[in-house]
Protein backbone atom coordinates (compact mmCIF):
# COMPACT_ATOMS: atom_id res chain seq x y z
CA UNK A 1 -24.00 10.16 -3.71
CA UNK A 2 -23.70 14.13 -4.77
CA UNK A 3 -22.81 14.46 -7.98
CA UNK A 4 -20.05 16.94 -7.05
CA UNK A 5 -18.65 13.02 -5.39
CA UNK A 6 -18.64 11.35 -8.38
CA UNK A 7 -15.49 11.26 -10.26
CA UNK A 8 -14.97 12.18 -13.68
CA UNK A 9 -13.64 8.86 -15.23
CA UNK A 10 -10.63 8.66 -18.14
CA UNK A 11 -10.52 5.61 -19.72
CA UNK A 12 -7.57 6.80 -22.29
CA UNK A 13 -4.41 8.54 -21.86
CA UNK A 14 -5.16 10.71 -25.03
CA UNK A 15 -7.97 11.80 -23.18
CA UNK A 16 -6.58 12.96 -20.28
CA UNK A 17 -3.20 14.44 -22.14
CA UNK A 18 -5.89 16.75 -24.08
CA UNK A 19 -7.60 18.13 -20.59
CA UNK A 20 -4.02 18.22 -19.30
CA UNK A 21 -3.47 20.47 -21.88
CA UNK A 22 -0.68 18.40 -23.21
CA UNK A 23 -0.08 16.83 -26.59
CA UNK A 24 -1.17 13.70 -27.93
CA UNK A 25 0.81 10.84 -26.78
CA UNK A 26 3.44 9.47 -28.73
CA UNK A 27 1.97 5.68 -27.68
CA UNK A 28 -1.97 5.22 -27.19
CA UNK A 29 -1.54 3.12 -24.24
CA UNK A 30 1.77 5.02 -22.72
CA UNK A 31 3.15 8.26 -22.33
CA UNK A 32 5.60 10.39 -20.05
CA UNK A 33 4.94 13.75 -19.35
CA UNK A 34 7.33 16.61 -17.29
CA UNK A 35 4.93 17.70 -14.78
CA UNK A 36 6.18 21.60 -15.38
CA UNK A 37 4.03 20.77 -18.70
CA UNK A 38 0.55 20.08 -17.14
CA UNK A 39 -2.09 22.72 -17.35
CA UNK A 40 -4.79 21.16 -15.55
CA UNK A 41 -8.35 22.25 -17.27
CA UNK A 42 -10.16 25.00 -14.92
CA UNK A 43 -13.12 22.51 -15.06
CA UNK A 44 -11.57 20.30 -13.41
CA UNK A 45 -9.94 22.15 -10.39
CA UNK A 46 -11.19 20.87 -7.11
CA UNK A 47 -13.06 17.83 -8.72
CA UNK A 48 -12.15 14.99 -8.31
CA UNK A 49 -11.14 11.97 -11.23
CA UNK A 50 -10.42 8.54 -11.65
CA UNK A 51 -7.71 6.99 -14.43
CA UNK A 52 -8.30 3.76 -15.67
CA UNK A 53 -4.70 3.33 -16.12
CA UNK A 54 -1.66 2.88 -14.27
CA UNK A 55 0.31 6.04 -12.86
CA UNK A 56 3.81 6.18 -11.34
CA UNK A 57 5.36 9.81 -10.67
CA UNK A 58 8.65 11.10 -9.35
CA UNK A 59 8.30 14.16 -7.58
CA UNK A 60 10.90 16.43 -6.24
CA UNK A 61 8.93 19.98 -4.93
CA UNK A 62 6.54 22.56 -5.15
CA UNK A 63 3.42 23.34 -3.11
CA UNK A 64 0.93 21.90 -5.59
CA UNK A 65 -1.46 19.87 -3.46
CA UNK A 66 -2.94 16.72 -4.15
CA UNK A 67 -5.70 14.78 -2.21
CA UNK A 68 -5.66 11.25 -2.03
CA UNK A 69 -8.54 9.76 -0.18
CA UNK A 70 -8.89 12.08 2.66
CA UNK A 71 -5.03 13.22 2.87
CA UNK A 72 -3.34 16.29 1.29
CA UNK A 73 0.53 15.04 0.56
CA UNK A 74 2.42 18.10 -0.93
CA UNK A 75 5.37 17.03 -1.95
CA UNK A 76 8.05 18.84 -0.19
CA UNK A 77 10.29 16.24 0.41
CA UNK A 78 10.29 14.76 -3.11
CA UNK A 79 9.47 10.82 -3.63
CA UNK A 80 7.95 8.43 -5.96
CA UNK A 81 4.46 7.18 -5.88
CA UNK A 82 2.00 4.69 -7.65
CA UNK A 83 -1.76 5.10 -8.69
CA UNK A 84 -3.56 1.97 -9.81
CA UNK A 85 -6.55 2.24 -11.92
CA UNK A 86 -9.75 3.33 -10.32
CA UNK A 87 -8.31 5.00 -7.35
CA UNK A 88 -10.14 8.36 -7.33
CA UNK A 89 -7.88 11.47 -6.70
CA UNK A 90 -8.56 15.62 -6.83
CA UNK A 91 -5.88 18.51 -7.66
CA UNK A 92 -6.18 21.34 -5.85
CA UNK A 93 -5.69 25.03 -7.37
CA UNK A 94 -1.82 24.91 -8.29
CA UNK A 95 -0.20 27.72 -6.83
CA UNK A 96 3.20 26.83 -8.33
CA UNK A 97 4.55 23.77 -10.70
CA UNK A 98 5.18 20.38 -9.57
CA UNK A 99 8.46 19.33 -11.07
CA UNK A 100 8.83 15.68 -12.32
CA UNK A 101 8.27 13.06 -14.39
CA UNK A 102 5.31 11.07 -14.75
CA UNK A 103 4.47 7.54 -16.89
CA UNK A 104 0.66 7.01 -17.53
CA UNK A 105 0.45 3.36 -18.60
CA UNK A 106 -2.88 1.77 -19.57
CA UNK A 107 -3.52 -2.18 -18.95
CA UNK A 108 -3.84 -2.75 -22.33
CA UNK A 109 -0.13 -2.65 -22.62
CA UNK A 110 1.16 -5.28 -20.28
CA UNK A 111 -1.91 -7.58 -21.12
CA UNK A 112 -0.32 -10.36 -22.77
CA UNK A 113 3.33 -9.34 -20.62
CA UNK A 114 4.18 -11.28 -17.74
CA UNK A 115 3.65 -7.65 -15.93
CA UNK A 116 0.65 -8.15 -16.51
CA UNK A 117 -0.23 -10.62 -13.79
CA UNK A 118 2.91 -9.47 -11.96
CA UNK A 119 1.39 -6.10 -11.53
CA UNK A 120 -0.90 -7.17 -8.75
CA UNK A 121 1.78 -8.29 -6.56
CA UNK A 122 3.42 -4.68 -6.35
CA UNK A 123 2.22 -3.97 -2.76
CA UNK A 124 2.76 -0.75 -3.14
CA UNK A 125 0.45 0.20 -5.73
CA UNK A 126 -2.39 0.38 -2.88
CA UNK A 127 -0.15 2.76 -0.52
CA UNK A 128 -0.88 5.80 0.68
CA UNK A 129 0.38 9.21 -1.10
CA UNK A 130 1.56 9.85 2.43
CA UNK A 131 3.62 6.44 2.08
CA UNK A 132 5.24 7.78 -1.12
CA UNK A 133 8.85 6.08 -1.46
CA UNK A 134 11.97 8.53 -0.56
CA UNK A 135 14.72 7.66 -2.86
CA UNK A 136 18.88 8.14 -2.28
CA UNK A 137 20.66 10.12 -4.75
CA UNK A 138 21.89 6.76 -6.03
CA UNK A 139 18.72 5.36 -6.00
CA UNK A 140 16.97 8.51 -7.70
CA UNK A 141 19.31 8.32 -10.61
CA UNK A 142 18.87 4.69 -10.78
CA UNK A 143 14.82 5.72 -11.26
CA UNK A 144 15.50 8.57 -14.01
CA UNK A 145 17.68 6.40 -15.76
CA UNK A 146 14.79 4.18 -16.30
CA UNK A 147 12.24 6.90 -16.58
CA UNK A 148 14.61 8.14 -19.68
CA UNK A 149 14.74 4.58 -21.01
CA UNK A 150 11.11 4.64 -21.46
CA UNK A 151 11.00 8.45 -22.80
CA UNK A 152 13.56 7.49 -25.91
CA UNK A 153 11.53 4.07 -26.23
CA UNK A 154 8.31 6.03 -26.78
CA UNK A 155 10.38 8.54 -29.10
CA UNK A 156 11.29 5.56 -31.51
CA UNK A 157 8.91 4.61 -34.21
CA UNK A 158 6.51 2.14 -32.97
CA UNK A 159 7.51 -1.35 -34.29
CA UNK A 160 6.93 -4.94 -33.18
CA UNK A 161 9.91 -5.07 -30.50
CA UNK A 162 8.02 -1.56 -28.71
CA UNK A 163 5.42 -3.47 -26.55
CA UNK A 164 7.37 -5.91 -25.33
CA UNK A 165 10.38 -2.94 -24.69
CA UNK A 166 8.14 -0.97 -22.81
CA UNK A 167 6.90 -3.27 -20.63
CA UNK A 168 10.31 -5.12 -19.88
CA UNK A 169 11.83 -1.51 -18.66
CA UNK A 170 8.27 -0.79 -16.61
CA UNK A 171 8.55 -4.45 -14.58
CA UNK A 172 12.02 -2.83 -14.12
CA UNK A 173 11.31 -0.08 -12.33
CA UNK A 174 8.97 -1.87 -10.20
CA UNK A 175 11.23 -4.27 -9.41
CA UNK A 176 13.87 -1.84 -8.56
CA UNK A 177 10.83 0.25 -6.55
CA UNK A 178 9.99 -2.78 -4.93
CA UNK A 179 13.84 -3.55 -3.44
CA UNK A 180 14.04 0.25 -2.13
CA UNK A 181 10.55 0.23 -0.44
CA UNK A 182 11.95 -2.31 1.64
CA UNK A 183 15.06 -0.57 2.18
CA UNK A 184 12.92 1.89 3.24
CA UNK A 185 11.32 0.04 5.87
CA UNK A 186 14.53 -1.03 7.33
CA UNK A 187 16.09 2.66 7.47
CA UNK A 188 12.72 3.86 8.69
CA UNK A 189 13.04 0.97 11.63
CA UNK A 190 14.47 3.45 14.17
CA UNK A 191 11.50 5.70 13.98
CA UNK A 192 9.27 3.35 13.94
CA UNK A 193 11.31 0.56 16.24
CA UNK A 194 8.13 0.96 18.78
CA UNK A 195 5.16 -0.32 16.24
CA UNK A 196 5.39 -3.45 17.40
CA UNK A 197 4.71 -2.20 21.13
CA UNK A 198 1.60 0.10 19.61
CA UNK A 199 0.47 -2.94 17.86
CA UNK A 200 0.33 -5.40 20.75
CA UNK A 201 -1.27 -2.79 23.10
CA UNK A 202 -4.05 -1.96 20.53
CA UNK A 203 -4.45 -5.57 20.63
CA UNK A 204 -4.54 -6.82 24.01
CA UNK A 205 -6.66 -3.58 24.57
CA UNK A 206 -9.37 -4.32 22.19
CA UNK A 207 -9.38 -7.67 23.29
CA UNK A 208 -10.07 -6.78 27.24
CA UNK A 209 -11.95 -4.02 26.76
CA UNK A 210 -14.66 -5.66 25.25
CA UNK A 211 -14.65 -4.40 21.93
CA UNK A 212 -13.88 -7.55 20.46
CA UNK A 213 -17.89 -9.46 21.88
CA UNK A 214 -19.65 -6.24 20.71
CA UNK A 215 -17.66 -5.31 16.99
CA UNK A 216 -16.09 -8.96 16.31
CA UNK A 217 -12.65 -9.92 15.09
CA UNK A 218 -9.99 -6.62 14.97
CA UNK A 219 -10.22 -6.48 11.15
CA UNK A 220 -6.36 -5.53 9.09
CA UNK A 221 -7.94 -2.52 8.41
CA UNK A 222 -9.01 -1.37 11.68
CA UNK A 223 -5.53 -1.95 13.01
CA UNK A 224 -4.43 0.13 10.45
CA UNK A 225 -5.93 2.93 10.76
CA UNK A 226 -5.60 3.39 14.17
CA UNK A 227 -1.95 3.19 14.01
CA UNK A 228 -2.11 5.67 10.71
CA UNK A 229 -0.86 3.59 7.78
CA UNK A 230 -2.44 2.45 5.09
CA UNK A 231 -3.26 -1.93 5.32
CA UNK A 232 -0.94 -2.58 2.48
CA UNK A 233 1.87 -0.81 3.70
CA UNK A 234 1.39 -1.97 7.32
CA UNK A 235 1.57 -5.30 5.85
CA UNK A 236 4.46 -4.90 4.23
CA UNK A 237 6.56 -3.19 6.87
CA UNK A 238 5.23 -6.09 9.36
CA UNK A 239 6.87 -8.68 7.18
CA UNK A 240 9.76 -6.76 6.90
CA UNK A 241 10.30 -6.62 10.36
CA UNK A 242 9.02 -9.34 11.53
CA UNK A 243 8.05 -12.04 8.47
CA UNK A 244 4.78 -12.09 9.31
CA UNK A 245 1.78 -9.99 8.03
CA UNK A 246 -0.72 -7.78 10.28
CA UNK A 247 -3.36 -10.32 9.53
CA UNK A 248 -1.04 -13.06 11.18
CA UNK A 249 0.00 -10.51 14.26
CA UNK A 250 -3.51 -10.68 14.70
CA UNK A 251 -4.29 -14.20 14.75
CA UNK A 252 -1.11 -14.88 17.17
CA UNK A 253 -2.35 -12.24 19.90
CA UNK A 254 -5.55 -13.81 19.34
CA UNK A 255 -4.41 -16.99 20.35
CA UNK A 256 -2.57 -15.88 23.01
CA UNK A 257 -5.12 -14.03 24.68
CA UNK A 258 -7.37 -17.44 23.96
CA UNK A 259 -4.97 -19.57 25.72
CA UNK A 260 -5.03 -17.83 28.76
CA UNK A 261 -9.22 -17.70 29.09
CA UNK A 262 -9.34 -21.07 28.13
CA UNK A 263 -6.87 -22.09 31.04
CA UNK A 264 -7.71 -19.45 33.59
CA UNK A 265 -11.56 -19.00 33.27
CA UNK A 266 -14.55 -21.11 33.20
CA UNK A 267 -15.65 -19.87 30.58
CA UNK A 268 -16.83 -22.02 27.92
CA UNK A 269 -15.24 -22.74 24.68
CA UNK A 270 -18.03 -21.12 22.83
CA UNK A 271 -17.98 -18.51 25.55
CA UNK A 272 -14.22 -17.57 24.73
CA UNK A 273 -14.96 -17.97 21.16
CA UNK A 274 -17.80 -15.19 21.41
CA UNK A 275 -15.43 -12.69 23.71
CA UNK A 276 -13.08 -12.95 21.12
CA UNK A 277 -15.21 -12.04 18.69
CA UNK A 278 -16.49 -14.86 16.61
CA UNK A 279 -19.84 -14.88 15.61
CA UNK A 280 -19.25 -19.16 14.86
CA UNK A 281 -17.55 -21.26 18.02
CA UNK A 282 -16.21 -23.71 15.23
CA UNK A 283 -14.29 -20.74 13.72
CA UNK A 284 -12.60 -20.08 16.55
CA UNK A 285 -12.14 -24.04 17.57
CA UNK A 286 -10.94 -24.23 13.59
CA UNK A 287 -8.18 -21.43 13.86
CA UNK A 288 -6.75 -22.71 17.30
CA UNK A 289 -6.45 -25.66 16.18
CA UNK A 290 -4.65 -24.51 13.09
CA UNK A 291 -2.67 -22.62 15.21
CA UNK A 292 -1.64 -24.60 18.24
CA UNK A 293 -2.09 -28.59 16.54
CA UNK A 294 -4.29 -29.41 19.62
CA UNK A 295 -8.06 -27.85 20.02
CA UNK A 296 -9.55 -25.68 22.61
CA UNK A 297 -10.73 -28.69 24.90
CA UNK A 298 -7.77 -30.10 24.91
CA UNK A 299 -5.90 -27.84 25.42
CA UNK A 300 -7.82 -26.63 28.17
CA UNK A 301 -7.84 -30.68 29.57
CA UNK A 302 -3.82 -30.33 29.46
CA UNK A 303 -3.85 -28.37 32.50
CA UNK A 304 -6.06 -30.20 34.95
């Protein structure tokens, strides 16, 4: 790896506040900052960094870019959106102020919360910038509110009760981020009311093209990428939609596209399992029978 591709790591909020040109936070392991405050340190511009600690930012303009991965997301249209520790990001050279708020929380905090298992089921953590959540007026107030909550928390002397404050109003907002994502994927259904066609033709095509003997099992992240969304957030939407993940879309075009070699070729049953991509027959002969309560043979005997 270059050097110029290895991220600078923080592993404190103070740390990053002081090359944000910011002030010390008012909590070690929490802070919210107005974005119109961040000078970002010429040193860093155009490198890129990693934050060992939780970031969640409401956004409503400017043309500052930010890279995520191999995306630029600038912000136009507003939104909120949620870095997890150890996801590397760069900052471009601002050309103009990102207005906002954003609430750096490290692990530390929610350690001995219930967030702090909860934390891993927030899907949305491992979105896309791209997939950013677009809020209603209603919903954005709803957001501030508890973005302000936190703010006059912090502002308090820190006492026993400030912990367990913080992190109650934090599982709140990701809660409350949580129901309008998926309000988000139901609004959102119209424009994308033709995935599950995409998703079935990517399918049946990899299967009977061939791809599936020479590059194995369609993986979730294959079949997200090639319909541009990150695996998480396909996930989700799926399951919105449908109540069932990409992973299990998979398995149930798998199985039908099994069912039909098995009764229409003469292929054998390790034969199908290999064309489907299985490297093991009793894989395959596992997760039909898993599937369908009868295995590959006999299903295959049920139509002679």
């Amino acid at each position: 790896m270059k050097a110029e591709d290895i991220p600078y790591i923080y592993n404190s909020i103070s740390e990053f506040q002081r090359d944000m040109s910011l002030p010390k936070p008012l909590h070690p392991l929490m802070s919210v900052v107005r974005l119109e405050d961040i000078q970002f340190n010429a040193e860093r511009i155009g490198t890129k960094i990693a934050l060992n600690f939780y970031k969640i930012s409401f956004i409503e303009g400017g043309n500052r870019k930010i890279r995520y991965g191999q995306t630029y997301f600038d912000f136009d249209e507003g939104g909120l959106f949620f870095i997890s520790p150890g996801q590397v990001i760069s900052v471009g050279s601002p050309t103009e102020n990102l207005c906002g708020l954003t609430i750096y929380l490290h692990p530390d905090l929610i350690r001995n919360h219930s967030l702090g298992k909860k934390i891993k089921d927030y899907g949305f953590f491992s979105y896309s910038i791209v997939e950013a959540l677009h809020l209603s007026e209603k919903e954005k107030n709803i957001i501030l509110g508890l973005f302000h909550q936190i703010q006059m928390e912090l502002d308090s002397a820190i006492d026993t009760f400030s912990q367990e404050l913080l992190a109650s109003y934090v599982e709140l907002l990701l809660d409350y981020s949580n129901r309008f994502y998926t309000r988000q994927f139901i609004t959102r259904k119209t424009a994308h009311n033709n995935l599950l066609d995409k998703l079935d033709m990517l399918l049946s095509d990899y299967f009977q093209s061939g791809k599936a003997l020479h590059n194995g099992l369609p993986t979730v992240q294959f079949v997200s990428e090639q319909l541009n969304f990150s695996s998480d957030y396909l996930s989700d939407m799926l399951r919105t939609y449908t109540g069932q993940s990409t992973q299990q879309h998979i398995h149930n075009k798998l199985i039908e596209v099994a069912k039909e070699l098995i009764s229409t070729s003469n292929l054998t049953i390790a034969e199908v399992a290999y064309q489907l991509g299985f490297e093991h027959p009793q894989s395959f002969t596992k997760l039909f029978k898993q599937k369908t309560d009868l295995s590959p043979m006999v299903f295959r005997h049920s139509f002679n």
